[in-house]
N, C-alpha and C. Protein backbone atom coordinates (compact mmCIF):
# COMPACT_ATOMS: atom_id res chain seq x y z
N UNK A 1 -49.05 -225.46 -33.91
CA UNK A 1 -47.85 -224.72 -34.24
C UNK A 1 -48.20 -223.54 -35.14
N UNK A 2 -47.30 -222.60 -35.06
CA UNK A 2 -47.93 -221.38 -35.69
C UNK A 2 -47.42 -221.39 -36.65
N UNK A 3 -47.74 -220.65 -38.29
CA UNK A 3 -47.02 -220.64 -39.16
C UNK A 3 -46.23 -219.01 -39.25
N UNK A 4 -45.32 -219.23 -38.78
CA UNK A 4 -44.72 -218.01 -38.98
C UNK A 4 -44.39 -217.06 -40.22
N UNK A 5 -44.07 -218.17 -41.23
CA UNK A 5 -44.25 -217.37 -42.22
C UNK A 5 -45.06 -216.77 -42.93
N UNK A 6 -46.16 -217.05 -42.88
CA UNK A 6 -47.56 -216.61 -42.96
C UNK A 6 -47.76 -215.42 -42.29
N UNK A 7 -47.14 -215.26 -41.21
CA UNK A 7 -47.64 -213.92 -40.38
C UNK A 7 -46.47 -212.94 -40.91
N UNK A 8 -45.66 -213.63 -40.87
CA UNK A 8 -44.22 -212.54 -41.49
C UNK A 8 -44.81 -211.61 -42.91
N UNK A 9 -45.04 -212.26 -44.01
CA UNK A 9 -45.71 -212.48 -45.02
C UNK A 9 -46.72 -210.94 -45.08
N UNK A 10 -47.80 -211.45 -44.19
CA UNK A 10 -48.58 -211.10 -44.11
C UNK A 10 -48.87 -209.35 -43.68
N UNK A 11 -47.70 -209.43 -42.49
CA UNK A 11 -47.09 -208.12 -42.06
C UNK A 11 -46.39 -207.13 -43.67
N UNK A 12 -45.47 -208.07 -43.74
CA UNK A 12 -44.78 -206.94 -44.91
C UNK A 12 -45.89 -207.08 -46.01
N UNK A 13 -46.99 -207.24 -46.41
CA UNK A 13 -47.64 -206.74 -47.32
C UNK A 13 -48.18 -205.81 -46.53
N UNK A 14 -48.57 -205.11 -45.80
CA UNK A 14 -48.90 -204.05 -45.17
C UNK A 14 -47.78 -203.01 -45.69
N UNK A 15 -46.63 -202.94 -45.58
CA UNK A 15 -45.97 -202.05 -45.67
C UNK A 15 -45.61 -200.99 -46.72
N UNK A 16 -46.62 -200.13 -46.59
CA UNK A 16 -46.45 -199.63 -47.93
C UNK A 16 -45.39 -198.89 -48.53
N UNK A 17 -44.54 -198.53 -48.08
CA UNK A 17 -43.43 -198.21 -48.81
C UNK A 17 -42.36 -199.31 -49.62
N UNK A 18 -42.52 -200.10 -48.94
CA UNK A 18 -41.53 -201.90 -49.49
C UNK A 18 -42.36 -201.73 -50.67
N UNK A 19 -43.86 -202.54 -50.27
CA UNK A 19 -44.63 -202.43 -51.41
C UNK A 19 -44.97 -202.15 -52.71
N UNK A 20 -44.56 -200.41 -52.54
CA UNK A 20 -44.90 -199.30 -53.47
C UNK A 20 -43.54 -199.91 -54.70
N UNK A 21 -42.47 -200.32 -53.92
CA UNK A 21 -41.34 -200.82 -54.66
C UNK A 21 -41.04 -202.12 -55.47
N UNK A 22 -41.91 -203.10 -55.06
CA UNK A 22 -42.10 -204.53 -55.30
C UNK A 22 -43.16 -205.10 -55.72
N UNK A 23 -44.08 -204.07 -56.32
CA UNK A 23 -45.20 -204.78 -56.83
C UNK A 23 -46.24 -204.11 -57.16
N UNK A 24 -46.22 -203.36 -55.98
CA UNK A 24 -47.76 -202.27 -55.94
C UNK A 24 -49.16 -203.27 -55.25
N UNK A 25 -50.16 -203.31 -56.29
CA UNK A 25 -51.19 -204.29 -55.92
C UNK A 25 -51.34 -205.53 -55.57
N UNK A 26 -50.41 -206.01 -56.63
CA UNK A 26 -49.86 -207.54 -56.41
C UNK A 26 -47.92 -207.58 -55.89
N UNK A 27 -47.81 -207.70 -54.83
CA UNK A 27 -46.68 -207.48 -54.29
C UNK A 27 -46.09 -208.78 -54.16
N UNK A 28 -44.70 -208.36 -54.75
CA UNK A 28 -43.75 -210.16 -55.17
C UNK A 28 -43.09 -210.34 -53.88
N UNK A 29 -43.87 -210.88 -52.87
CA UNK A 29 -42.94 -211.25 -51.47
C UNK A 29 -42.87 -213.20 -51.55
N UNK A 30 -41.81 -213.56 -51.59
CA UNK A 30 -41.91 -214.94 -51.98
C UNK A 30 -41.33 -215.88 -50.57
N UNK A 31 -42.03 -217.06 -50.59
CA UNK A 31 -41.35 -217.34 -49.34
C UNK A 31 -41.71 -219.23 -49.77
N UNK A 32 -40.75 -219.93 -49.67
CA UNK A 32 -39.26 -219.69 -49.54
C UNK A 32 -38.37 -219.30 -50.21
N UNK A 33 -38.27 -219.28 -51.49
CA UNK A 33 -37.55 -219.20 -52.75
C UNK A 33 -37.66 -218.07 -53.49
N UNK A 34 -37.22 -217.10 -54.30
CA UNK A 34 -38.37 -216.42 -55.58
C UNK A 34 -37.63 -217.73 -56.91
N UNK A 35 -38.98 -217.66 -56.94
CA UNK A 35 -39.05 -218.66 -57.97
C UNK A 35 -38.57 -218.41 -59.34
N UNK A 36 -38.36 -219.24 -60.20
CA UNK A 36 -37.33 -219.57 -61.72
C UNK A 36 -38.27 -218.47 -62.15
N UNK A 37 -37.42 -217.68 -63.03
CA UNK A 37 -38.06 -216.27 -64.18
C UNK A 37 -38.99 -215.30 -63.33
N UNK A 38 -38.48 -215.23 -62.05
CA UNK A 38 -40.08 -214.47 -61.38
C UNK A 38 -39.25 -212.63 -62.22
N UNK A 39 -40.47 -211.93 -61.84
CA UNK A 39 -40.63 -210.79 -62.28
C UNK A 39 -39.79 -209.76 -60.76
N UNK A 40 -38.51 -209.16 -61.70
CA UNK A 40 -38.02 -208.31 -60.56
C UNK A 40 -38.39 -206.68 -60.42
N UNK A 41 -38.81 -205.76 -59.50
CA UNK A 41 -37.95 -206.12 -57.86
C UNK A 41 -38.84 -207.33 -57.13
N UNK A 42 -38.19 -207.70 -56.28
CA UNK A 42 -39.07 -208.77 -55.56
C UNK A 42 -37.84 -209.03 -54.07
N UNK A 43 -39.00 -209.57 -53.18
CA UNK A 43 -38.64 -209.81 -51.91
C UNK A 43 -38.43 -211.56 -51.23
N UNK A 44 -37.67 -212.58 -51.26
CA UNK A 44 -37.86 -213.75 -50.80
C UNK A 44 -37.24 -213.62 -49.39
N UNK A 45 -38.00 -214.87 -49.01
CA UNK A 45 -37.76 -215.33 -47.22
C UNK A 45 -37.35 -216.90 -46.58
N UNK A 46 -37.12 -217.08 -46.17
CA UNK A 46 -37.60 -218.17 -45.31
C UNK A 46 -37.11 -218.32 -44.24
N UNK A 47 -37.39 -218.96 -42.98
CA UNK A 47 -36.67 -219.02 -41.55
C UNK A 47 -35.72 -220.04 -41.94
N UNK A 48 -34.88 -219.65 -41.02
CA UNK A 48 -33.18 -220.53 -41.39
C UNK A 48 -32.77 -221.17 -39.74
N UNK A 49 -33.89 -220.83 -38.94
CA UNK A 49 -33.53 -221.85 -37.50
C UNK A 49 -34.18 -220.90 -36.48
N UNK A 50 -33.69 -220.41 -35.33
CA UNK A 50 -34.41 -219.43 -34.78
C UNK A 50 -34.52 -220.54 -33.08
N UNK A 51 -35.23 -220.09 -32.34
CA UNK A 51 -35.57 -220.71 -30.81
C UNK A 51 -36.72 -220.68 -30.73
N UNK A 52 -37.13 -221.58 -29.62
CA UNK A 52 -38.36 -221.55 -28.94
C UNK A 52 -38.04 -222.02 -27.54
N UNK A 53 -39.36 -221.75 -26.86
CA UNK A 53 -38.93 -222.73 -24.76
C UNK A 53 -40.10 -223.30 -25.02
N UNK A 54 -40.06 -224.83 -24.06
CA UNK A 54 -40.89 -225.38 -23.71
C UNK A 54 -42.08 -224.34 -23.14
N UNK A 55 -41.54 -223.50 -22.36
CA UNK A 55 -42.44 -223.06 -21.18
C UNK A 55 -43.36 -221.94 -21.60
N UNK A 56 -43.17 -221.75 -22.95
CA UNK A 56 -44.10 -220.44 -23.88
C UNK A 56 -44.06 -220.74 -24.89
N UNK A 57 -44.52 -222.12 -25.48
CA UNK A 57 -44.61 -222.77 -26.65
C UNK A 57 -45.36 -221.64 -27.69
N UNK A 58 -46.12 -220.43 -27.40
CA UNK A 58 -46.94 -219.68 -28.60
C UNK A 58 -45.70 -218.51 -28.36
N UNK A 59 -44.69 -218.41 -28.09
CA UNK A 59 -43.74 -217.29 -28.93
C UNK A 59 -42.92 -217.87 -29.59
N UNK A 60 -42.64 -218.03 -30.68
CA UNK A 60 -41.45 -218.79 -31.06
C UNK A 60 -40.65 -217.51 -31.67
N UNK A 61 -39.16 -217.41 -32.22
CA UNK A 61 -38.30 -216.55 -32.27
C UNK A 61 -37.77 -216.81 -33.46
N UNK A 62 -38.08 -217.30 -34.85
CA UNK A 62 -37.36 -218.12 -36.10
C UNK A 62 -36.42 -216.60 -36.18
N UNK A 63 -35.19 -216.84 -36.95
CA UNK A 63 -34.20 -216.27 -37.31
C UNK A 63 -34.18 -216.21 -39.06
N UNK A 64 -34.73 -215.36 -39.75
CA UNK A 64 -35.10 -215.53 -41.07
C UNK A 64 -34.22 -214.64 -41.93
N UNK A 65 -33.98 -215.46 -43.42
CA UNK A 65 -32.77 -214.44 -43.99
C UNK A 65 -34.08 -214.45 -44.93
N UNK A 66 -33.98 -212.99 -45.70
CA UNK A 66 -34.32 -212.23 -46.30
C UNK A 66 -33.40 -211.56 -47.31
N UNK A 67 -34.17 -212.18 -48.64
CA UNK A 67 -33.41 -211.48 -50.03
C UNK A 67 -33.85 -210.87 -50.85
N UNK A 68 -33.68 -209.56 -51.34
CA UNK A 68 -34.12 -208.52 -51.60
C UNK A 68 -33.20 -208.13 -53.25
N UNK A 69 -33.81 -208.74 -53.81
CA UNK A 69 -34.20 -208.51 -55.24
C UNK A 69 -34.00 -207.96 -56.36
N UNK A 70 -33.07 -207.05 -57.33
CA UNK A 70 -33.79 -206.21 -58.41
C UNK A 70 -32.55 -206.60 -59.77
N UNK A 71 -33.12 -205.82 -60.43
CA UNK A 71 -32.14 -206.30 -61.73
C UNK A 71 -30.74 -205.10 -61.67
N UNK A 72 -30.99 -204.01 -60.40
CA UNK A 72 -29.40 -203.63 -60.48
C UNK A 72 -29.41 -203.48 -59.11
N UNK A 73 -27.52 -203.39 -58.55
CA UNK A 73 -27.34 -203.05 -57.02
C UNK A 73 -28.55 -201.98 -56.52
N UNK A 74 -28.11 -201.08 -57.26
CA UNK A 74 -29.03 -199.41 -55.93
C UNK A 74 -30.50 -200.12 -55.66
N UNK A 75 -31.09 -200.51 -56.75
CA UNK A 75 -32.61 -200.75 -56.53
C UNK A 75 -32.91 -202.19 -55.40
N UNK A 76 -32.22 -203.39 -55.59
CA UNK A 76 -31.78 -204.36 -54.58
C UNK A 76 -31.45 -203.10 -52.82
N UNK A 77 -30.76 -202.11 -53.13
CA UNK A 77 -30.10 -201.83 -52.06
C UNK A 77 -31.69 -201.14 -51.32
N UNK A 78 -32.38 -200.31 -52.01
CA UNK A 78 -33.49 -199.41 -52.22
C UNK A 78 -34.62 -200.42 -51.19
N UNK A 79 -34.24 -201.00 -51.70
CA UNK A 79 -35.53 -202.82 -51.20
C UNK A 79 -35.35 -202.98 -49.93
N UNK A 80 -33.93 -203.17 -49.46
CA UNK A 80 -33.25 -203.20 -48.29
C UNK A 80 -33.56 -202.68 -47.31
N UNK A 81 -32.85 -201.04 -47.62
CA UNK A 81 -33.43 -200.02 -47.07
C UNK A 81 -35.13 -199.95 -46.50
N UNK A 82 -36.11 -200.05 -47.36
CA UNK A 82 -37.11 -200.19 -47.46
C UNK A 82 -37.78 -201.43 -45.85
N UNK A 83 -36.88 -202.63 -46.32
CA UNK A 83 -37.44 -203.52 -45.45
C UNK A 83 -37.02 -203.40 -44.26
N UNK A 84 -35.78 -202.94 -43.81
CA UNK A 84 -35.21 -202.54 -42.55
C UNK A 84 -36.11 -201.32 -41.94
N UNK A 85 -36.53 -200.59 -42.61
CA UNK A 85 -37.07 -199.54 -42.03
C UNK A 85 -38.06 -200.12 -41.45
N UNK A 86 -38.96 -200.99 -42.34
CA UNK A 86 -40.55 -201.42 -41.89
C UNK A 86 -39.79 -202.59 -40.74
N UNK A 87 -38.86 -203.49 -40.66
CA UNK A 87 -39.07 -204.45 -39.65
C UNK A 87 -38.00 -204.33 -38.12
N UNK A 88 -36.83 -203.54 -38.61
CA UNK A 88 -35.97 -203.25 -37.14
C UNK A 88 -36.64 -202.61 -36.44
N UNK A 89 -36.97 -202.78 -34.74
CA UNK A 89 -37.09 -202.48 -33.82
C UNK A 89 -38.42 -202.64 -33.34
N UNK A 90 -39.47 -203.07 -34.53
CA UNK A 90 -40.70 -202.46 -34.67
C UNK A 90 -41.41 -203.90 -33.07
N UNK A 91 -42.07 -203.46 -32.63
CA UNK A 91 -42.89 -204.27 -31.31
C UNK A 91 -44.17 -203.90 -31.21
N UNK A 92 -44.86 -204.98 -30.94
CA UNK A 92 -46.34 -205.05 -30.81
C UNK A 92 -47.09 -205.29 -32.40
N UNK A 93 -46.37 -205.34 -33.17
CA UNK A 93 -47.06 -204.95 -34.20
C UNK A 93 -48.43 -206.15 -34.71
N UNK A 94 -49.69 -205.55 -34.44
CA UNK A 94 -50.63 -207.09 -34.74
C UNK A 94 -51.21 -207.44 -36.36
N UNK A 95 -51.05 -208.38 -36.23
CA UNK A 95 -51.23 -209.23 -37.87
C UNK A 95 -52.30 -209.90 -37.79
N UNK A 96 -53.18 -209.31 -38.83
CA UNK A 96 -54.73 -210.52 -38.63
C UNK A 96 -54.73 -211.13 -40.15
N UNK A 97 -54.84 -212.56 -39.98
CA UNK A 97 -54.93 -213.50 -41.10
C UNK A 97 -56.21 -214.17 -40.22
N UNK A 98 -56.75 -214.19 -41.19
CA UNK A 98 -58.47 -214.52 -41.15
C UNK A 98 -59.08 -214.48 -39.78
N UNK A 99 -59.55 -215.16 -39.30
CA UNK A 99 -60.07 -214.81 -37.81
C UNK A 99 -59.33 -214.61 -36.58
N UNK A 100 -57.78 -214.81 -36.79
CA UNK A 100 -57.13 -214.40 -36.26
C UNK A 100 -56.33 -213.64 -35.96
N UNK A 101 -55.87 -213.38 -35.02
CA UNK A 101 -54.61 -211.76 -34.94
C UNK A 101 -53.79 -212.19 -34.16
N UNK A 102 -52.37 -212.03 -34.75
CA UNK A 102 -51.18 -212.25 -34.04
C UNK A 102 -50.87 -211.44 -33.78
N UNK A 103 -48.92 -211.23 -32.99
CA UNK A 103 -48.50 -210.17 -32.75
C UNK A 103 -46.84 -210.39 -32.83
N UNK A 104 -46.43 -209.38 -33.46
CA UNK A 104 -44.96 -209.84 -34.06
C UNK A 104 -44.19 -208.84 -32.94
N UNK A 105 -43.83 -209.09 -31.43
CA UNK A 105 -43.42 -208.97 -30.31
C UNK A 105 -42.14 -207.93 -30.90
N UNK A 106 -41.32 -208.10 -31.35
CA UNK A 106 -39.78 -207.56 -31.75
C UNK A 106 -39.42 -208.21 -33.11
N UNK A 107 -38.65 -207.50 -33.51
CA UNK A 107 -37.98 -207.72 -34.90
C UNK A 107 -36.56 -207.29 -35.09
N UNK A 108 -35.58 -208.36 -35.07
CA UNK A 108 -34.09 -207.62 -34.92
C UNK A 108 -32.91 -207.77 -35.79
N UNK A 109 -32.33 -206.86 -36.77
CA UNK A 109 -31.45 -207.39 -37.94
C UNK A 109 -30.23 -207.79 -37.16
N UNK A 110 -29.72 -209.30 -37.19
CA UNK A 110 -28.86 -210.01 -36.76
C UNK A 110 -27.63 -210.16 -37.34
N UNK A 111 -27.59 -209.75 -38.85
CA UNK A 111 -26.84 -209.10 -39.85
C UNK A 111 -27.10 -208.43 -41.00
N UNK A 112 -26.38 -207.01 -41.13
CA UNK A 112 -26.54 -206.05 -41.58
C UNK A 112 -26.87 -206.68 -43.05
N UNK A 113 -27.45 -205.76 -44.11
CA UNK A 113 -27.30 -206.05 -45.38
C UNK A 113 -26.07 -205.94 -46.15
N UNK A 114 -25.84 -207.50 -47.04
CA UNK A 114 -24.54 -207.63 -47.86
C UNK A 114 -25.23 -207.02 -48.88
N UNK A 115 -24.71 -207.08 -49.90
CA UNK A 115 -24.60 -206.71 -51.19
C UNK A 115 -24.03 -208.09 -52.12
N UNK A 116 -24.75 -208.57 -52.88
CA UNK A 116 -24.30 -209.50 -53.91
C UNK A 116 -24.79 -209.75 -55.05
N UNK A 117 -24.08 -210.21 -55.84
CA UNK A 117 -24.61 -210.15 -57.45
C UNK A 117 -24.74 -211.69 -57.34
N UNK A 118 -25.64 -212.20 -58.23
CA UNK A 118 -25.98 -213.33 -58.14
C UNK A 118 -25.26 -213.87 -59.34
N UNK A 119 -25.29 -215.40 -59.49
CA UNK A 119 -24.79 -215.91 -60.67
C UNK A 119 -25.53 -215.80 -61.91
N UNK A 120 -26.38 -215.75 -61.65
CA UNK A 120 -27.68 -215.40 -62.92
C UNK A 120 -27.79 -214.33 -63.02
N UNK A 121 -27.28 -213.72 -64.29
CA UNK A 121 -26.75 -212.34 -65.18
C UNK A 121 -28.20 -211.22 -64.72
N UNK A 122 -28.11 -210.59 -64.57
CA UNK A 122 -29.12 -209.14 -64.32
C UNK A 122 -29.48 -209.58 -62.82
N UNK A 123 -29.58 -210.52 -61.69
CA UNK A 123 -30.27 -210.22 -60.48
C UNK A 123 -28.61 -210.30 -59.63
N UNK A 124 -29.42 -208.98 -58.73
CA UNK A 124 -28.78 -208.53 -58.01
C UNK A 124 -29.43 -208.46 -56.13
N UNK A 125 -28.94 -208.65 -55.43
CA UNK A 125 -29.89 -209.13 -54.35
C UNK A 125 -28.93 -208.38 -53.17
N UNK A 126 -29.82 -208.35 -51.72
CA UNK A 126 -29.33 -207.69 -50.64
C UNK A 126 -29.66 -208.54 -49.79
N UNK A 127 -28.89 -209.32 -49.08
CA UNK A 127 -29.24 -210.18 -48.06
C UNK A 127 -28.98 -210.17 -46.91
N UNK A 128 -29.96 -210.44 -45.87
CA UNK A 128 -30.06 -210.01 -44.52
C UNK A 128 -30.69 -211.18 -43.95
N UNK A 129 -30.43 -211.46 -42.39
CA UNK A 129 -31.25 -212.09 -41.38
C UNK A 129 -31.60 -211.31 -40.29
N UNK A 130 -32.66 -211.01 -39.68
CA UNK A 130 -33.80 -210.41 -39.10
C UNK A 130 -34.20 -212.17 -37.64
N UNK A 131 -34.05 -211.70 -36.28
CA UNK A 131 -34.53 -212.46 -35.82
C UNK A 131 -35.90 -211.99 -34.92
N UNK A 132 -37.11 -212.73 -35.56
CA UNK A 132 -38.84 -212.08 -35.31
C UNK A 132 -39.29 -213.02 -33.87
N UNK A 133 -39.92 -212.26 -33.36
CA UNK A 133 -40.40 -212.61 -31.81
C UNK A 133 -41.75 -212.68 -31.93
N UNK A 134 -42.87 -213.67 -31.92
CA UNK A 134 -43.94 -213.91 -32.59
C UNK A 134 -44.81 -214.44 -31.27
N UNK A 135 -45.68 -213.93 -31.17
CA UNK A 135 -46.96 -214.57 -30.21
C UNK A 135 -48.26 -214.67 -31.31
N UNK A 136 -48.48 -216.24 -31.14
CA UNK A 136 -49.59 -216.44 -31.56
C UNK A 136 -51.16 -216.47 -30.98
């Protein structure tokens, strides 16, 4: 079974404009959670369900929400922006994690980015689901 999030992951640290926004060298992409006191802006993930067929068991299709981070709206929104650019529409795109290379087939925002303030005073987040088309 493939780990998808790993390749997801792996892709958006490539992206250098998200990047340039969330970390720089050490880039805060968290998956599943961002974790208690993490350091903001920052990016969390995890797949929330998604498809697969028997009959092409190495594409699977997870449906992943994505939350996007900062201690005010614009910069959360900034993140957004940022990640939509690098993952809507994008096809073929290949991902090599160690001796291997995947290929992230399609990438499709399934709903637009909300806007929400979180209950915990200063984070502010943009949340989206993205459904990724993955050949391993």
């Amino acid at each position: 079974m493939t780990d998808t999030n790993q390749i997801i992951r792996a892709y958006l640290a490539t992206c250098a404009t998200l990047i340039a926004l969330i970390g720089g060298a050490t880039p805060r992409i968290y998956c599943p959670r961002l974790p208690e006191d993490a350091t903001l802006p920052a990016v969390s993930f995890f797949t929330r369900g998604g498809t697969s067929t028997p009959y092409i068991p190495d594409i699977p299709e997870p449906s992943v929400q994505f939350d996007c981070w900062a201690g005010d709206p614009i910069t959360a929104r900034n993140i957004y922006d940022k990640l939509y650019d690098n993952l809507q529409g994008i096809q073929n795109q290949e991902v090599t994690i160690g001796a291997n290379t995947y290929k992230i087939l399609s990438a499709i925002e399934e709903v637009h980015g909300q806007d929400l303030k979180d209950e915990i005073p200063g984070y502010f987040r943009v949340l989206t689901f993205f459904r990724i088309k993955i050949r391993s």
